[in-house]
C-alpha atoms as a PDB file:
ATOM      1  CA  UNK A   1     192.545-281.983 -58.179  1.00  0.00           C
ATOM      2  CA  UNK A   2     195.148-280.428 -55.854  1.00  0.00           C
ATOM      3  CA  UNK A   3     197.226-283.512 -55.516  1.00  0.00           C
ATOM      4  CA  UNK A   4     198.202-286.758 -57.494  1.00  0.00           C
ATOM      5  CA  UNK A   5     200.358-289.972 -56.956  1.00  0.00           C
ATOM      6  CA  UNK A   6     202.939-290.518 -59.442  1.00  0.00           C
ATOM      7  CA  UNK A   7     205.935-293.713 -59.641  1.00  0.00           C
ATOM      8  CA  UNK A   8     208.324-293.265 -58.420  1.00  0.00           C
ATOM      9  CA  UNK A   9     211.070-294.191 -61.193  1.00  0.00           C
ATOM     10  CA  UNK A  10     209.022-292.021 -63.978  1.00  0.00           C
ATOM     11  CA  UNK A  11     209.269-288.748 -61.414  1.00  0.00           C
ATOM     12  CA  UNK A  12     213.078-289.419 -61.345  1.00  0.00           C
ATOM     13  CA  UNK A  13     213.309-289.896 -65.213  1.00  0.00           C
ATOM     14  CA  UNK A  14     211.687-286.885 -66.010  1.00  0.00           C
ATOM     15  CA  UNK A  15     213.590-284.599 -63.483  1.00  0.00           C
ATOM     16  CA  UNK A  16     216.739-286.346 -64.753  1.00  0.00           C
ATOM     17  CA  UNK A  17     215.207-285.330 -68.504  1.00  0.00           C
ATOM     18  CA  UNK A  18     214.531-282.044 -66.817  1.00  0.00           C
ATOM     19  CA  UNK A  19     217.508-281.386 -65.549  1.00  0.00           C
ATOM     20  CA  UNK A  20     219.801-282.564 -68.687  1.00  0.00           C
ATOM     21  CA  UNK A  21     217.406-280.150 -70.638  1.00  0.00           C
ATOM     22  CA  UNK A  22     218.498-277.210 -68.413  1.00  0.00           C
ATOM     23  CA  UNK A  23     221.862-278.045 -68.479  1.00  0.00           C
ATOM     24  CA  UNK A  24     221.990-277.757 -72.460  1.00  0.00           C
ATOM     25  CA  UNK A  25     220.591-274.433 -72.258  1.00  0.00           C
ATOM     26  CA  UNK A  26     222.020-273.005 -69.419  1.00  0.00           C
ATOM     27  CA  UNK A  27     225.526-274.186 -70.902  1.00  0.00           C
ATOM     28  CA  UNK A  28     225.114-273.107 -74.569  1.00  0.00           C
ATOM     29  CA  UNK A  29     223.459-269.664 -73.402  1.00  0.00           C
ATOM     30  CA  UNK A  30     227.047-269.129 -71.181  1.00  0.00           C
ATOM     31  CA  UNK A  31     228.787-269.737 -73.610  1.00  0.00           C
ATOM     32  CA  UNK A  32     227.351-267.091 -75.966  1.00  0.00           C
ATOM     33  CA  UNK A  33     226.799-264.492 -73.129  1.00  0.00           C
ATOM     34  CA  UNK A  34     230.570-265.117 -72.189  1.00  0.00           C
ATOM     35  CA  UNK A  35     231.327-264.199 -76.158  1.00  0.00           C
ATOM     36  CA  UNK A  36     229.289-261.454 -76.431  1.00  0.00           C
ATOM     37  CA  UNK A  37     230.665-260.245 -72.868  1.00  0.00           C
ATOM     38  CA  UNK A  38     234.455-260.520 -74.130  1.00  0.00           C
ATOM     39  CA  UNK A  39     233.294-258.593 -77.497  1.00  0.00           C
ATOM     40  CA  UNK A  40     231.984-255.424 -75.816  1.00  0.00           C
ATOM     41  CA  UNK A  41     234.921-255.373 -73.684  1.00  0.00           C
ATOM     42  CA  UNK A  42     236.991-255.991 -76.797  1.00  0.00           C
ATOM     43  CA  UNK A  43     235.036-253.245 -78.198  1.00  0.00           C
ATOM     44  CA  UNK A  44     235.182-250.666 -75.287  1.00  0.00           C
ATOM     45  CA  UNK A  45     239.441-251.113 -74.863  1.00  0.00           C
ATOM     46  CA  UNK A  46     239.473-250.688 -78.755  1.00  0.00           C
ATOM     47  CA  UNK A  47     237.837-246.964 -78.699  1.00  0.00           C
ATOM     48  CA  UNK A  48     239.287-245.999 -75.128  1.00  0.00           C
ATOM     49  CA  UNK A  49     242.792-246.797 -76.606  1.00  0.00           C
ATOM     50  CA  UNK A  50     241.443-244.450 -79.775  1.00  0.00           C
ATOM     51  CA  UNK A  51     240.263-242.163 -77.492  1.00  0.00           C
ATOM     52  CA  UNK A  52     236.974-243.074 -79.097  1.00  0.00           C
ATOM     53  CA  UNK A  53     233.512-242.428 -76.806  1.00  0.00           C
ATOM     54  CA  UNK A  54     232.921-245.787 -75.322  1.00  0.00           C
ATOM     55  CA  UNK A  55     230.953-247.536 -72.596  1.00  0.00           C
ATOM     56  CA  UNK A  56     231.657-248.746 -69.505  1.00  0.00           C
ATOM     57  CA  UNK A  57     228.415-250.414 -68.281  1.00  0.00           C
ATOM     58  CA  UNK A  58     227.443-253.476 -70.041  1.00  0.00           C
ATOM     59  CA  UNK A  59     223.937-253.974 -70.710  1.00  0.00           C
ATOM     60  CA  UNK A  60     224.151-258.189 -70.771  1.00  0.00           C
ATOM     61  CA  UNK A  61     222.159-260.094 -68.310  1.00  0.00           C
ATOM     62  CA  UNK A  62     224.223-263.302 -67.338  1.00  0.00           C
ATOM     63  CA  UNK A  63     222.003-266.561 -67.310  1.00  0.00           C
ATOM     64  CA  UNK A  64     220.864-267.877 -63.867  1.00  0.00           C
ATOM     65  CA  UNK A  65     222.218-271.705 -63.175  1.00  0.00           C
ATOM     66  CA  UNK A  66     219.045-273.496 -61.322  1.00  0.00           C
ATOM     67  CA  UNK A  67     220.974-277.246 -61.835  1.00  0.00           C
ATOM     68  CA  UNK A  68     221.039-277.638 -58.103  1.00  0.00           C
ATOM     69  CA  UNK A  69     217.204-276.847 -57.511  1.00  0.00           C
ATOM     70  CA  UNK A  70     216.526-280.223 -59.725  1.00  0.00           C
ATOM     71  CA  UNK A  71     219.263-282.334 -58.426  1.00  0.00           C
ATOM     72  CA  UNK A  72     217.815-281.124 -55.048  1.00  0.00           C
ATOM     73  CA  UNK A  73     214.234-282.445 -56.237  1.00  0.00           C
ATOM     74  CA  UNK A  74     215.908-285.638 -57.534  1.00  0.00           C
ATOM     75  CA  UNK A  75     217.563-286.066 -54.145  1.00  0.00           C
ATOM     76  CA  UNK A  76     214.729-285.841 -52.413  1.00  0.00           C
ATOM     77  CA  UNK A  77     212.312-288.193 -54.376  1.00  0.00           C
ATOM     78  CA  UNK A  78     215.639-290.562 -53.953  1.00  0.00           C
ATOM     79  CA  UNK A  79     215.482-290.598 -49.898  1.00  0.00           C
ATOM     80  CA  UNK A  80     211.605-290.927 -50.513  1.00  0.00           C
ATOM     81  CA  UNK A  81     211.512-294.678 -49.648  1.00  0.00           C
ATOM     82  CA  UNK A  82     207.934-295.264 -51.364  1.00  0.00           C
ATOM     83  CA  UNK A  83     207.098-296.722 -54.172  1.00  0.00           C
ATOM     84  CA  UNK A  84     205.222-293.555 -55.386  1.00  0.00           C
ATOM     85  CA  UNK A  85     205.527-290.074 -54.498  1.00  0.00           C
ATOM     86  CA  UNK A  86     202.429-287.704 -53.855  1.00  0.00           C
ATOM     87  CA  UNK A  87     202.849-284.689 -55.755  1.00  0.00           C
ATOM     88  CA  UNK A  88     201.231-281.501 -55.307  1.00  0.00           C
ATOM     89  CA  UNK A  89     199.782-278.664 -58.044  1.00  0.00           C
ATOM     90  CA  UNK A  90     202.929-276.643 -57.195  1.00  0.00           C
ATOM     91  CA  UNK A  91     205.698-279.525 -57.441  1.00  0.00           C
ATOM     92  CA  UNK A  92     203.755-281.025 -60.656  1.00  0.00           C
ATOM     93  CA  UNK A  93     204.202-278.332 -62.083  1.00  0.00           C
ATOM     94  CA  UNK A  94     207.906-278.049 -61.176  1.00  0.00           C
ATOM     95  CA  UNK A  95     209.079-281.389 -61.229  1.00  0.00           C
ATOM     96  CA  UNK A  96     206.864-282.681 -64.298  1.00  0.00           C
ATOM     97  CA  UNK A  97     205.641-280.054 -66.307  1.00  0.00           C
ATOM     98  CA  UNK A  98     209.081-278.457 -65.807  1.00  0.00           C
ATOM     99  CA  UNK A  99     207.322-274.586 -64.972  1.00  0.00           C
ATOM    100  CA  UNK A 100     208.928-273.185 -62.119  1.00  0.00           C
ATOM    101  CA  UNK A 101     208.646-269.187 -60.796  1.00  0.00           C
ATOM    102  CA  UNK A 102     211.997-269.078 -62.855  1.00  0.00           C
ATOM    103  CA  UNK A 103     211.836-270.666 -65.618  1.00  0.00           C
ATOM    104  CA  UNK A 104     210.163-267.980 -68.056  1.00  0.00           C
ATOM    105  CA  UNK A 105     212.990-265.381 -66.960  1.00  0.00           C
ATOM    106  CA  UNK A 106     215.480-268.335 -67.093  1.00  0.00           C
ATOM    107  CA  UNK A 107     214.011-269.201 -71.136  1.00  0.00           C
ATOM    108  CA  UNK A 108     213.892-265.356 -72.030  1.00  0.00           C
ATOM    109  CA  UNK A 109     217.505-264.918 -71.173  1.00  0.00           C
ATOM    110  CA  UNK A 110     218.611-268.020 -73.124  1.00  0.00           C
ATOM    111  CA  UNK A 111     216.412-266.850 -76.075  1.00  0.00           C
ATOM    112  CA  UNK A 112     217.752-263.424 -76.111  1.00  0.00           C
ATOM    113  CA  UNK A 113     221.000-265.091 -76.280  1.00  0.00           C
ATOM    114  CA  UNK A 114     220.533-267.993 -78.559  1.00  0.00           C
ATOM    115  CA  UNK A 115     218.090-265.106 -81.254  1.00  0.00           C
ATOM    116  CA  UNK A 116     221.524-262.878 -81.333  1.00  0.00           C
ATOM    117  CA  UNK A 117     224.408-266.016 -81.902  1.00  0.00           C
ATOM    118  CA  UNK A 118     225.146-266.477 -84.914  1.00  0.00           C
ATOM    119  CA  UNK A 119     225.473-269.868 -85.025  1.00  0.00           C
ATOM    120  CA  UNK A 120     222.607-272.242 -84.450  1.00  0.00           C
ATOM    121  CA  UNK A 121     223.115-273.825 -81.079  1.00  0.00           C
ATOM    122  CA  UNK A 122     221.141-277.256 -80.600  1.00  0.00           C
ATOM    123  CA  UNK A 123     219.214-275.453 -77.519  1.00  0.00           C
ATOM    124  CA  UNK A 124     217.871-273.498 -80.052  1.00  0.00           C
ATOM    125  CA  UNK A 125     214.671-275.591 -80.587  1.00  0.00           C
ATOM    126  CA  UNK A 126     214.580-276.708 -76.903  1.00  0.00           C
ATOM    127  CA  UNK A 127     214.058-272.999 -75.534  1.00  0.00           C
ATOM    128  CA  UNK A 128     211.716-272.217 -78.593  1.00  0.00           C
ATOM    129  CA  UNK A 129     209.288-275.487 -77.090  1.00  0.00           C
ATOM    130  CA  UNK A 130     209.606-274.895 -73.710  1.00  0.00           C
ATOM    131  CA  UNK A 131     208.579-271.376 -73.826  1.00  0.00           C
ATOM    132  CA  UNK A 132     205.114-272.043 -75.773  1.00  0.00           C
ATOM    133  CA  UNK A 133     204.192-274.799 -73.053  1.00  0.00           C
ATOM    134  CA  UNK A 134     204.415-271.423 -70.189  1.00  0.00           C
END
């Protein structure tokens, strides 16, 4: 099957579960890689000022933000003025399945992140899921 008709209400509550998902993750993995950011740079002025051996490159991938690919999805099933909405492989597998060309980069990141906090962020479980569906 390369194609399918889905309604057009449940395609716009699962992006909008989509998206909310993403924003959970994407939000509590910023906030850890902003912590972790400040504490090597804590770190690195401690031993400079020591005159300590320090470095100046940090290693820490920052999270990529995809929120406006889904609300761009959502917008467009919104100007769709059909009932239903047919759906190719590709964008089923976006827009319902939630596996875009990002997304295991996007989850890998976020684990990394959410493995080396040490509190137990909610996303926790959520990233954990999504990355045995890929």
């Amino acid at each position: 099957m390369k194609s399918t008709t889905v309604n057009k209400e449940k395609l716009l509550n699962k992006l909008q579960k989509n998206l909310n998902e993403h924003k959970l993750i994407y939000k509590e993995t910023m906030e850890i890689w902003q912590t972790e950011v400040r504490l090597a740079l804590k770190d690195a002025l401690d031993k400079a000022r020591s005159g300590e051996e320090f470095i100046t490159d940090l290693d820490l991938d920052e999270p990529d933000c995809h929120i406006d690919e889904y609300k761009n999805a959502i917008e467009m099933v919104k100007w769709n003025e059909e009932d239903t909405i047919v759906l190719d492989q590709r964008e089923f597998n976006q827009f319902i399945l939630d596996k875009w060309d990002w997304q295991y980069g996007f989850l890998n990141t976020a684990n990394i992140y959410s493995s080396s906090s040490s509190s137990s962020s909610s996303s926790s479980a959520l990233i954990t899921q999504k990355m045995s569906q890929l």
